[in-house]
Structure formats: structure tokens, C-alpha cells
Protein backbone atom coordinates (compact mmCIF):
# COMPACT_ATOMS: atom_id res chain seq x y z
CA UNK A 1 103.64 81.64 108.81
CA UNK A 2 103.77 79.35 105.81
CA UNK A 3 101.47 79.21 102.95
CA UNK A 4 101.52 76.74 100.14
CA UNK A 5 102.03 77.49 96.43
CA UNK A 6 98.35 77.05 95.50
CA UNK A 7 96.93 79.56 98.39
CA UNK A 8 99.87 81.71 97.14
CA UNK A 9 98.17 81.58 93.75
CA UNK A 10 94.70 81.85 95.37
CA UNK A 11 95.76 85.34 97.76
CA UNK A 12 97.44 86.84 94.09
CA UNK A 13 93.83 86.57 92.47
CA UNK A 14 91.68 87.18 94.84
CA UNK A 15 93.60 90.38 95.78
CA UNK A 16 93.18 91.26 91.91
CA UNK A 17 89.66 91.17 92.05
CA UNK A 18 89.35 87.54 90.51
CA UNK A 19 86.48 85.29 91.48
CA UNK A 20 83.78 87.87 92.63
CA UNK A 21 80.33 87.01 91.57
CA UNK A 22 78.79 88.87 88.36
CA UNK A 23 76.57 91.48 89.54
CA UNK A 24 74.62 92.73 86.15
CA UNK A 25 75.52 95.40 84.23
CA UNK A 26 78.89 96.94 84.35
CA UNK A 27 78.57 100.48 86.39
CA UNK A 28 81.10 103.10 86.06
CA UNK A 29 81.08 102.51 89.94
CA UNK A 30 82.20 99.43 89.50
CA UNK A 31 84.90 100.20 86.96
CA UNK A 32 85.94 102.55 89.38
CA UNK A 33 86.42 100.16 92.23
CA UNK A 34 88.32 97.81 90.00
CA UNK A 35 90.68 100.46 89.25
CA UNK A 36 91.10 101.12 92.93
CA UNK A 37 92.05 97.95 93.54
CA UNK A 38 94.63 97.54 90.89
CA UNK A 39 95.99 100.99 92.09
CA UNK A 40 97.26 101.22 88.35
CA UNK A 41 96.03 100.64 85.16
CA UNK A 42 99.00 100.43 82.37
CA UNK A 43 98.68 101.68 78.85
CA UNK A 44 100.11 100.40 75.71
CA UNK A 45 99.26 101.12 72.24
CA UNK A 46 98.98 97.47 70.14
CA UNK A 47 95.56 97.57 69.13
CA UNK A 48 95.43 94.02 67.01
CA UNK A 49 92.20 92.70 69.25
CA UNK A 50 91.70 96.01 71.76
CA UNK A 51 93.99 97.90 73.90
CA UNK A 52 95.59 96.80 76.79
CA UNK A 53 93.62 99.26 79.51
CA UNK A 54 90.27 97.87 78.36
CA UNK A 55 91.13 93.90 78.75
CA UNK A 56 91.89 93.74 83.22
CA UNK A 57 88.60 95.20 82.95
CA UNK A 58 87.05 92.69 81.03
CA UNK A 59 89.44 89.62 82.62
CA UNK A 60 87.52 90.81 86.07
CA UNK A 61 83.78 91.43 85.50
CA UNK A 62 82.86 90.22 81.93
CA UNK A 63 81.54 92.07 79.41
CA UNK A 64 81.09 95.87 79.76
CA UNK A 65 80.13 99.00 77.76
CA UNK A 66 84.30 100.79 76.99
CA UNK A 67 82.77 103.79 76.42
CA UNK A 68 81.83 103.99 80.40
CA UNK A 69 85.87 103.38 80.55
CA UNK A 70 86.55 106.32 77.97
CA UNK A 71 84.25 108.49 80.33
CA UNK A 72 86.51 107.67 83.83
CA UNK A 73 89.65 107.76 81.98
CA UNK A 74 89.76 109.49 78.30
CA UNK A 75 87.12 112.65 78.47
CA UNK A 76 88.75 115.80 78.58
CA UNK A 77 85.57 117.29 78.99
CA UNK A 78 84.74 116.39 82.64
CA UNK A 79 86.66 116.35 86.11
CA UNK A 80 89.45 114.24 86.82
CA UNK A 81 88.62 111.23 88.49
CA UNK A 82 91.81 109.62 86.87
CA UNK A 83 95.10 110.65 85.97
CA UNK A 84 97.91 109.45 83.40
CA UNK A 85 101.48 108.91 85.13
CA UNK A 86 104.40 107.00 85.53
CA UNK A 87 103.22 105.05 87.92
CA UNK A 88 104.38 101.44 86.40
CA UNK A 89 104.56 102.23 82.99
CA UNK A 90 102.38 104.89 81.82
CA UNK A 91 99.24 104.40 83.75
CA UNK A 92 96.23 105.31 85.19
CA UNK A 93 95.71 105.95 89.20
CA UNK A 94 92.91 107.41 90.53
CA UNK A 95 93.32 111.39 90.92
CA UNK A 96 93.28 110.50 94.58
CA UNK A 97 96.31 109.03 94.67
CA UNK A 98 98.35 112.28 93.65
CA UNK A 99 100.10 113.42 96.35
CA UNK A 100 101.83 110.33 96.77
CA UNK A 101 103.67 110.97 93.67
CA UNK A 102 104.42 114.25 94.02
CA UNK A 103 107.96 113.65 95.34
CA UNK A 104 108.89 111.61 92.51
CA UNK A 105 107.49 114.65 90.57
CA UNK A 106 110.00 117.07 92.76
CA UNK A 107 112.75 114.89 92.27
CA UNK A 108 112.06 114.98 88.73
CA UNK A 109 112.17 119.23 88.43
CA UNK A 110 115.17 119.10 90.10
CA UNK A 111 116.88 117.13 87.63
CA UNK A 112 115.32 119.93 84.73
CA UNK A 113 116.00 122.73 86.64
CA UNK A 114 119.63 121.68 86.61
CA UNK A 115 121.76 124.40 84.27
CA UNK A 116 122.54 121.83 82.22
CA UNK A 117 119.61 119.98 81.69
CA UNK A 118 118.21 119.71 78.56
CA UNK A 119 114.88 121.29 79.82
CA UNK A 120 117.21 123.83 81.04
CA UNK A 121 118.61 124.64 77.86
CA UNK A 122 115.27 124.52 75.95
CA UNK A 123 113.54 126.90 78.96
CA UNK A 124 112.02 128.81 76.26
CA UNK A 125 110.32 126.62 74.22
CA UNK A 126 109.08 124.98 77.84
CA UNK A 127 107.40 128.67 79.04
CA UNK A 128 105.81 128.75 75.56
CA UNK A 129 103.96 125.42 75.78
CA UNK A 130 103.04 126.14 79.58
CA UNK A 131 101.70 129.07 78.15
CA UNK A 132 99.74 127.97 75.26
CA UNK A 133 98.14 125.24 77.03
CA UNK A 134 96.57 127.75 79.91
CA UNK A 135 95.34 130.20 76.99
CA UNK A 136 94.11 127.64 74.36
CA UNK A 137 93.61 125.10 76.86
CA UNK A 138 94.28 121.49 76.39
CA UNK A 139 96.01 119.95 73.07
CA UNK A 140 97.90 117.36 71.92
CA UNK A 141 101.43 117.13 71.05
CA UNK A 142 100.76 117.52 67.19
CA UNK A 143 98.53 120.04 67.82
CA UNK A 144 100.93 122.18 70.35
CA UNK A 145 103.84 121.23 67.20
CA UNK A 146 101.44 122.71 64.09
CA UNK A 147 102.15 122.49 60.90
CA UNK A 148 105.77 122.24 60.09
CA UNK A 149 106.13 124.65 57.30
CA UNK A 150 104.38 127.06 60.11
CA UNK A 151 106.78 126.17 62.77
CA UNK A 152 108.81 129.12 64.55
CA UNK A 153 112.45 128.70 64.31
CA UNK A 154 114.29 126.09 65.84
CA UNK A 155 112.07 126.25 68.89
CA UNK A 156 109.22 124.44 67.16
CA UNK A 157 111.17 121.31 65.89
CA UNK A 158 108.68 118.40 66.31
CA UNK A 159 111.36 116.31 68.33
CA UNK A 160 111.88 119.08 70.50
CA UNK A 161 108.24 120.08 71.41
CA UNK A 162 107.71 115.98 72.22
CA UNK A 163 110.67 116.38 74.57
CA UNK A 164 110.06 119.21 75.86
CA UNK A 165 106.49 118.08 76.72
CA UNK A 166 107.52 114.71 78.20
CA UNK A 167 109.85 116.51 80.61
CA UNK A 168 106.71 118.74 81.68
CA UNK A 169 104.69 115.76 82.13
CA UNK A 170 107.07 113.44 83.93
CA UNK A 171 107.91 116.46 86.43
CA UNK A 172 104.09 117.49 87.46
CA UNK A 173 104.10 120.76 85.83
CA UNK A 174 101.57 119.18 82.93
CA UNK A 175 99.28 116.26 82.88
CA UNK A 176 97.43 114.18 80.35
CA UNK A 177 93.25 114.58 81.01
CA UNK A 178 92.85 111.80 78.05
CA UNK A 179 93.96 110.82 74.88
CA UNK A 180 93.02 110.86 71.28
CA UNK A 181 94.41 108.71 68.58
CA UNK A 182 96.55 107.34 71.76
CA UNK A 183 98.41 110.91 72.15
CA UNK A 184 97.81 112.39 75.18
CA UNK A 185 95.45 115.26 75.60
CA UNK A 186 98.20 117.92 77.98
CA UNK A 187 96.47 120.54 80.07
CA UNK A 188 98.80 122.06 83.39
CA UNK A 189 98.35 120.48 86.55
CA UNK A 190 96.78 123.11 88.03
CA UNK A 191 94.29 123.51 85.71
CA UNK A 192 93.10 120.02 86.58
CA UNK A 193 94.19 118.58 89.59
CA UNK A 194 91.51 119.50 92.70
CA UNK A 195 93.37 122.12 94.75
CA UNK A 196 93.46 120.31 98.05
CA UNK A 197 95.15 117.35 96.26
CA UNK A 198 97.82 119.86 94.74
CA UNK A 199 98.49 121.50 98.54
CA UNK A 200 98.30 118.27 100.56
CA UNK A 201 101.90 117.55 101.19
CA UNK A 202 103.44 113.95 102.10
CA UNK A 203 106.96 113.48 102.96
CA UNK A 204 108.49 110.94 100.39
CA UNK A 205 108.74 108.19 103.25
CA UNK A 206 105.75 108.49 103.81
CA UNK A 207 104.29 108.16 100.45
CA UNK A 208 106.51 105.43 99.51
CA UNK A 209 105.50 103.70 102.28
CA UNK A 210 101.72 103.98 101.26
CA UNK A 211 102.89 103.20 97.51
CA UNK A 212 104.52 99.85 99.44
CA UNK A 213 102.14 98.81 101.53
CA UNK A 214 99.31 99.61 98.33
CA UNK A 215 101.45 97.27 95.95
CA UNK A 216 101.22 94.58 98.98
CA UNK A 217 97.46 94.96 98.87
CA UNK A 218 97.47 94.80 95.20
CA UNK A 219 99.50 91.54 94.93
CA UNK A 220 97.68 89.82 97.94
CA UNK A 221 101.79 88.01 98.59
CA UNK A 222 104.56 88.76 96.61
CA UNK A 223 108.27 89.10 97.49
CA UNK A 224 110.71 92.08 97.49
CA UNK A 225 111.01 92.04 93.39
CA UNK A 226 107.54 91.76 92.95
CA UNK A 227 106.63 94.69 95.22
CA UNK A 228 109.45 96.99 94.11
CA UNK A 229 107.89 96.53 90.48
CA UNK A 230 104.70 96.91 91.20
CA UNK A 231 105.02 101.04 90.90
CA UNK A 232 108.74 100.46 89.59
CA UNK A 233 110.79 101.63 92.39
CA UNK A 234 114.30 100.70 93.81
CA UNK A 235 114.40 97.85 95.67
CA UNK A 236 116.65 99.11 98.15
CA UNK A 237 114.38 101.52 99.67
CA UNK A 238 111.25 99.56 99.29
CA UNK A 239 112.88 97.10 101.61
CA UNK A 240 113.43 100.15 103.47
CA UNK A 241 109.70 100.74 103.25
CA UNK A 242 108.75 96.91 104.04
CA UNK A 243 110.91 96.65 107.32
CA UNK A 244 109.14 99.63 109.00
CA UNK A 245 105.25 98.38 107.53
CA UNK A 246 106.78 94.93 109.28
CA UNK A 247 107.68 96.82 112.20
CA UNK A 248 104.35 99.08 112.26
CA UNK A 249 102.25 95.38 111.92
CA UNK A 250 100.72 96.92 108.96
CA UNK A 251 101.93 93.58 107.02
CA UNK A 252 104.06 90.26 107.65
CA UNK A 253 106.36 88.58 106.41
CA UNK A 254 105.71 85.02 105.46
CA UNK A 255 107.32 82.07 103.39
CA UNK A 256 105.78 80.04 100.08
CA UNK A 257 106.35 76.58 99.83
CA UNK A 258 108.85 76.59 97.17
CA UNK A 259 109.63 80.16 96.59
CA UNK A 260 113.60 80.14 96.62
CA UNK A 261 116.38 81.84 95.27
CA UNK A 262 119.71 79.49 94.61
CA UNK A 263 118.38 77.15 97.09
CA UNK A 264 117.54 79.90 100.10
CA UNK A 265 114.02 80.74 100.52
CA UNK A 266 112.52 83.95 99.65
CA UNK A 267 110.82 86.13 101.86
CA UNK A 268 107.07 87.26 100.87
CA UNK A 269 105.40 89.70 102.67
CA UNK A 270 101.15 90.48 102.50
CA UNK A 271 98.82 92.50 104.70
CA UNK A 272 98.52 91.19 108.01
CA UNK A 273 95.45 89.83 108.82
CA UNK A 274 94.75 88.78 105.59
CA UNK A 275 92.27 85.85 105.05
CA UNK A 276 93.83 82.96 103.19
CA UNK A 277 90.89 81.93 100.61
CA UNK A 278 90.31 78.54 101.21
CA UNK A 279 89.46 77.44 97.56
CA UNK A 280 90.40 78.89 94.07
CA UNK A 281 88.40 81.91 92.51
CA UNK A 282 85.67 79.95 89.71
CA UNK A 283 87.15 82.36 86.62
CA UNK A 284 87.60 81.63 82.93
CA UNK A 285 89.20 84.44 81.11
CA UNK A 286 92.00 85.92 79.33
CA UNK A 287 94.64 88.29 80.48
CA UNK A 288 96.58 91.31 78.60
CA UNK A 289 100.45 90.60 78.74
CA UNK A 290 100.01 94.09 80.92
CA UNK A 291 98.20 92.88 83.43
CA UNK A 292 99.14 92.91 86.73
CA UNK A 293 99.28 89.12 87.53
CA UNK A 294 101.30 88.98 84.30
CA UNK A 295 103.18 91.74 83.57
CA UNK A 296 106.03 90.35 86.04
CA UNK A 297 107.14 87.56 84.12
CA UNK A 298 109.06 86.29 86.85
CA UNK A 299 106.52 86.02 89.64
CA UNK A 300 104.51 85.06 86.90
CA UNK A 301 106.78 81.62 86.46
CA UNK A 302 107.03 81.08 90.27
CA UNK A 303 103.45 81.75 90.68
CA UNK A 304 102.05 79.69 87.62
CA UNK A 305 104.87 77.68 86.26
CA UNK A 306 104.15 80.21 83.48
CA UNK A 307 106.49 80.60 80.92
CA UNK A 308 105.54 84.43 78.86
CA UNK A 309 106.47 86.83 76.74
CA UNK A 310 105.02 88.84 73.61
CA UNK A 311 106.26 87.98 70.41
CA UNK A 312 105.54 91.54 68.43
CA UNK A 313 109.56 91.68 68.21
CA UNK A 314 110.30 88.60 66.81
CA UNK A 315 110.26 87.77 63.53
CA UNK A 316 107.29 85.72 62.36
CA UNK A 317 108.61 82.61 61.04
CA UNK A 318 110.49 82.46 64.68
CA UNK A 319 107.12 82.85 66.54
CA UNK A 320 106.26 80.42 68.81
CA UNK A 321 102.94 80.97 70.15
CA UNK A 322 101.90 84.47 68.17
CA UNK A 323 102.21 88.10 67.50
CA UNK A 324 100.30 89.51 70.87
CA UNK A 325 98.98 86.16 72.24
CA UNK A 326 96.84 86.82 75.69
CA UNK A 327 97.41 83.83 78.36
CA UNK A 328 94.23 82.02 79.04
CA UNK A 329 92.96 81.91 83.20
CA UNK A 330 90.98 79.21 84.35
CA UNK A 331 89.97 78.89 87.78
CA UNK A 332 94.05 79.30 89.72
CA UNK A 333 96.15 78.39 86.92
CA UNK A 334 97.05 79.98 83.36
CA UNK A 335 96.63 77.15 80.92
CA UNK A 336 97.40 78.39 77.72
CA UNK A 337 97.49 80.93 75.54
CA UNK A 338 95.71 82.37 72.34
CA UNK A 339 96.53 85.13 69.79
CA UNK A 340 93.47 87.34 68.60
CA UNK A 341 92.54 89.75 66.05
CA UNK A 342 89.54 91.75 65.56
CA UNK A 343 88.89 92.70 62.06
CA UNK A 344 86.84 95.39 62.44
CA UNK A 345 85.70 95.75 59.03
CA UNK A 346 84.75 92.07 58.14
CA UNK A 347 83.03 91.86 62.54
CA UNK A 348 85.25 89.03 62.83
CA UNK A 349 87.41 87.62 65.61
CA UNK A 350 90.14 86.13 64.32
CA UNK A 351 92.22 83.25 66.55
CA UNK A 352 95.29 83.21 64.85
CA UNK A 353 96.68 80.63 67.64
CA UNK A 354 95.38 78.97 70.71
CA UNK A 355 98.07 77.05 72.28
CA UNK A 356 98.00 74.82 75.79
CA UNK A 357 100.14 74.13 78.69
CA UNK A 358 100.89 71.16 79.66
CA UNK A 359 97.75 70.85 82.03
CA UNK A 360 94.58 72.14 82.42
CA UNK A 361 91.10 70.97 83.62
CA UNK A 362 89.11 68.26 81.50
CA UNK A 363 86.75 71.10 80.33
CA UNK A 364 89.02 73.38 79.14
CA UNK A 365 88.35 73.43 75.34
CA UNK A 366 84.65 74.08 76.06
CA UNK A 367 85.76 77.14 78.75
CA UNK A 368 88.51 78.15 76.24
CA UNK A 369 85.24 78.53 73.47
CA UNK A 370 83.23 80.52 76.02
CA UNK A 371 86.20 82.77 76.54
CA UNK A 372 86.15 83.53 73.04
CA UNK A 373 82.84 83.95 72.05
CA UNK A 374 82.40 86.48 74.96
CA UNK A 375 85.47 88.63 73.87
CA UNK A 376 83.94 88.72 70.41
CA UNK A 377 80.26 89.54 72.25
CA UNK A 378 82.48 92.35 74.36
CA UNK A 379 83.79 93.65 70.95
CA UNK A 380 80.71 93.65 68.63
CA UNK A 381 82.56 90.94 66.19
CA UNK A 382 79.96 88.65 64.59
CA UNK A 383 81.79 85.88 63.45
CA UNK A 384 84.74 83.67 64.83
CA UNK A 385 87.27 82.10 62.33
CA UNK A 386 89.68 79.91 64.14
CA UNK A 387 93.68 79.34 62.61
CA UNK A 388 95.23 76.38 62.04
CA UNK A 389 97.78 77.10 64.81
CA UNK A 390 98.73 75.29 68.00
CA UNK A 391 97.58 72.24 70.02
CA UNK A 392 94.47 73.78 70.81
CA UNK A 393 93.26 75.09 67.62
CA UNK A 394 91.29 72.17 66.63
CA UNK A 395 88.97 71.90 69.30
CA UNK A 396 88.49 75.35 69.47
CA UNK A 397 87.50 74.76 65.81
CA UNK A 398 85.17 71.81 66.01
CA UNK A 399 83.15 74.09 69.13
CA UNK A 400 82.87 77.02 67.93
């Protein structure tokens, strides 16, 4: 089976929950089933116009209440429906999806439990953390650390409690139940984590190939690199995992008009029986550089002819396009891109550039203003002040 480069483009966002009708008011039912469908929702901490978790959210169904977000994902004070893992970067899954990781959490203790493993060597400081957080109950890192004129020794070194804590968390022995100030709230596993999730037991084949064949879903078509990143594993054994979902008929293998490699086409692979949509998903919206359509800058140039990355690491006077700029979705292609800032004190969203590519529809500007005045709606900013910056800054200007 061949599909061309524009269904390619239409399976990617459709499969991402692009294109759906608006159905009222944001539920927490529907933030949930968003979540599902991404599998993973990735953190970061930039926090110029809002955090990356909160914008796929907002890219898919419009404006909606965060604080129904902070209840799913950030209250330590009710039960886990979502959980904070490695799972791309650090991410969200739902709690659900637990057991699937566990190997990678095994695999993980093994490495600690070797002699001379750092977690090895710093055993005691490890038990005393464990400890602390199933008497006191959940705390942060600074919080497990104290005060450092009150620490205990060499044990209680700041660096060494972080470690120490990271180690616990990448292994499965702790977990994060939220965050505050972006650190992570730690609690143990078993204090959180439903029982029959903790005791269900899936042989790492197995759960790989459910993490596969849940990354295929996710990406509607994508090829070997694109499904290996999707939850970051090796590519050698998720081709592994792709040849016997192939072999099962669980999904196909398929070719893109256009998709090569050195001049040899690539294979892609999506869920068989899969529905080509036959026209492109009506959106216009704006995308974290974490999202999953983007966060793969490659497939996001051989999907888009998109061109991306985040400028917080260059210098400014070498910026091209912006600090954090977001790309810009309209309809099946990404046609620009636009740097915001929300200064919170003043209610204002600030467009500190707005940049196009080389095409886009006739209507754009006009979309490109709607875009922004809902993100400043979403954000409770009362005013828009517009840059002089970029080939698109002007007519954003002269609408808004």
C-alpha cells in the first residue's frame, strides 16, 4: 500500500486528535481522553507564555480551565490517575499504563543494585529517604534536603539527596504524585500505585510490543525512527517489536510518496485497518516545540517541509525566529511560527515575533490573529502588543 505525502500528513493529525469538532466546555473527561491518545504528555520547565504540558491540550480542543489539568496530573491530594516517568522525556502516562514500564524499571535496579553503583555506595542515604517519605509522607527534593546548616553529615549534601532521589525514581522504587514550583512531589510507589497495577506482571516483549504498537497508534504512520522515539527506545529491538506486530496483522507496513533515505525508500508502518482521512483536519492553532507532531524534528521536516528548533540556547543577536517561538498549524501544514510572552503582571500577551513559511492559505493573517487572541483568552491576558519582528508581524499588527 502507498499513501501520498498529504494523507501522510492527514493520518499524523488525525491520530493526534486534530480536527475533532468542539464539543463545549472542556471536561476533565475529555482531558483525560486526550492524554490517552497521546499516550505521553512531556514536561519541560520554560514558562515565558505557559508550560509545555498545558499547550497539546490547548492545540487540540481550544480553550480550557488548567486547573482541571492540575487536578488529573499535579494534586497530591487525590488518587493517581496519572503518573510522572521517563516515558519520552519526563512525562505523563496514564497510571494505567504502568506495568508496561516496569521492566525498564527492573532493568534500571539492576544497574543500582550493582556493588559499584553509585546508589550502591550511597545505600544509606537511599534507605533514609525511602524511609522518610513513608513516615512523613510525600515531599519534595528541597524539602527531603532541609536546611543546609541542619544537614546530617555528608549524607545530606544537596547534590547527593537529588541523586540519590533520581535513581529511586528512574528505578520504580519512588514516584512523583505532582509537582510544586516544577519539583516533583516523591511519595514510594507503593504508597500510590493501585495494587493490582503493581502485581500485574508483563514480560518485557510483551510490553514493548504494546509500547510499539501504542506509538504506531499515536503517530497514525511514521517510520522506524519515528516509532523508536516516540517512548525513546532502541531501534534495534523496536524493529524487533514491528516485525512480529507485522507478522501478528496488528499493523502494516506501507510506503509515503517521497519518504526516502539516500535515494531508497523508507518503510512506514500504521495500524492495519486504519481509515485514510480523505480531507485535512479544519484546525488553526499553535504547537509547543514538545509536542508530539513536533518534537521529532526530523519527521517533522519530512512530514511538513518544516524546518525547527528552539532558540533558548542561542545567543540573541543570532536568533532567527525567537527565544521559545511555537510553530503555527493551519488546517495540514505548519505555516509559520510566532514567539510569545505573557506578562503576567501588566495581562499582556506579548508577540515578540511571528514569522511565515514560505506558503500558507490566503487567510492566514486573519487565522494567525484568532490564534492569538484565543491563547491570550486561554491565559487571562487582556491586552495584545505585537513586535516589530518577522514577515508576519505587520499584519498581525494592523488586525489585532
Amino acid at each position: 500500500m502507498t499513501v501520498s505525502a498529504s494523507e501522510a500528513r492527514r493520518l499524523a493529525l488525525v491520530a493526534q486528535g486534530f480536527g475533532s469538532p468542539p464539543r463545549g466546555i472542556v471536561t476533565t473527561d475529555r482531558l483525560t481522553d486526550a492524554i490517552a491518545r497521546l499516550g505521553v504528555l512531556q514536561l519541560d520547565s520554560v514558562n515565558v507564555f505557559e508550560r509545555s504540558h498545558y499547550l497539546p491540550m490547548f492545540s487540540r480542543l481550544g480553550i480550557y480551565d488548567t486547573a482541571l489539568l492540575d487536578h488529573l496530573l499535579l494534586d497530591p491530594h487525590v488518587p493517581a490517575t496519572h503518573i510522572e516517568y521517563w516515558a519520552h522525556e519526563a512525562s505523563f502516562i496514564p497510571v494505567e499504563s504502568w506495568p508496561l514500564w516496569q521492566w525498564k524499571m527492573r532493568e534500571s535496579r539492576q544497574r543500582n543494585e550493582v556493588p559499584d553503583s553509585w546508589l550502591a555506595q550511597h545505600k544509606k542515604l537511599a534507605d533514609e529517604l525511602l524511609a522518610r517519605l513513608h513516615s512523613d509522607g510525600p515531599a519534595t527534593f528541597s524539602q527531603l534536603e532541609g536546611k543546609r546548616d541542619a544537614r546530617r553529615g555528608s549524607w545530606w549534601d544537596w547534590s547527593d539527596v537529588k541523586r540519590a532521589l533520581e535513581y529511586l525514581f528512574e528505578d520504580g522504587t519512588i514516584t512523583a504524585i505532582g509537582r510544586t514550583n516544577f519539583q516533583r512531589i516523591y511519595a514510594p510507589v507503593a504508597d500510590v500505585i493501585p495494587h493490582h497495577l503493581l502485581d500485574t506482571a508483563v514480560d518485557k516483549p510483551v510490553a514493548r510490543r504494546a509500547l510499539v504498537l501504542d506509538a504506531v497508534r499515536a503517530l497514525g504512520i511514521g517510520v522506524l525512527l519515528d516509532i523508536a522515539d516516540y517512548y525513546r527506545f532502541k531501534v534495534a529491538p523496536t524493529k524487533v517489536a514491528l516485525d512480529e506486530l507485522v507478522e501478528a496483522g496488528a499493523i502494516q507496513r506501507v510506503s509515503v510518496d517521497g519518504w526516502a533515505h539516500r535515494g531508497e525508500a523508507l518503510n512506514a508502518y500504521m495500524v492495519s485497518g486504519t481509515s485514510v482521512p480523505t480531507r485535512a483536519p479544519k484546525v488553526s492553532t499553535i504547537l509547543t516545540p514538545f509536542d508530539p507532531i513536533t518534537w521529532n524534528r526530523a519527521r517533522a521536516s519530512r512530514l511538513f517541509g518544516f524546518d525547527y528548533k528552539i532558540e533558548i540556547y542561542t545567543p540573541a543577536a543570532k536568533r532567527v525566529y525567537g527565544y521559545y517561538s511555537l510553530p503555527i498549524l493551519m488546517d495540514d501544514a505548519l505555516v509559520g511560527r510566532v514567539d510569545l510572552k505573557a506578562d503576567r503582571k501588566a495581562r499582556t500577551l506579548i508577540v515578540k515575533s511571528a514569522h511565515w513559511e514560505t506558503t500558507r492559505p490566503s487567510d492566514a493573517a486573519a487565522r494567525l490573529a484568532a490564534i492569538v487572541r484565543s491563547a491570550a483568552t486561554w491565559r487571562g491576558l487582556e491586552n495584545i502588543v505585537v513586535d516589530d519582528w518577522g514577515d508576519a508581524a505587520a499584519e498581525l499588527r494592523r488586525i489585532v
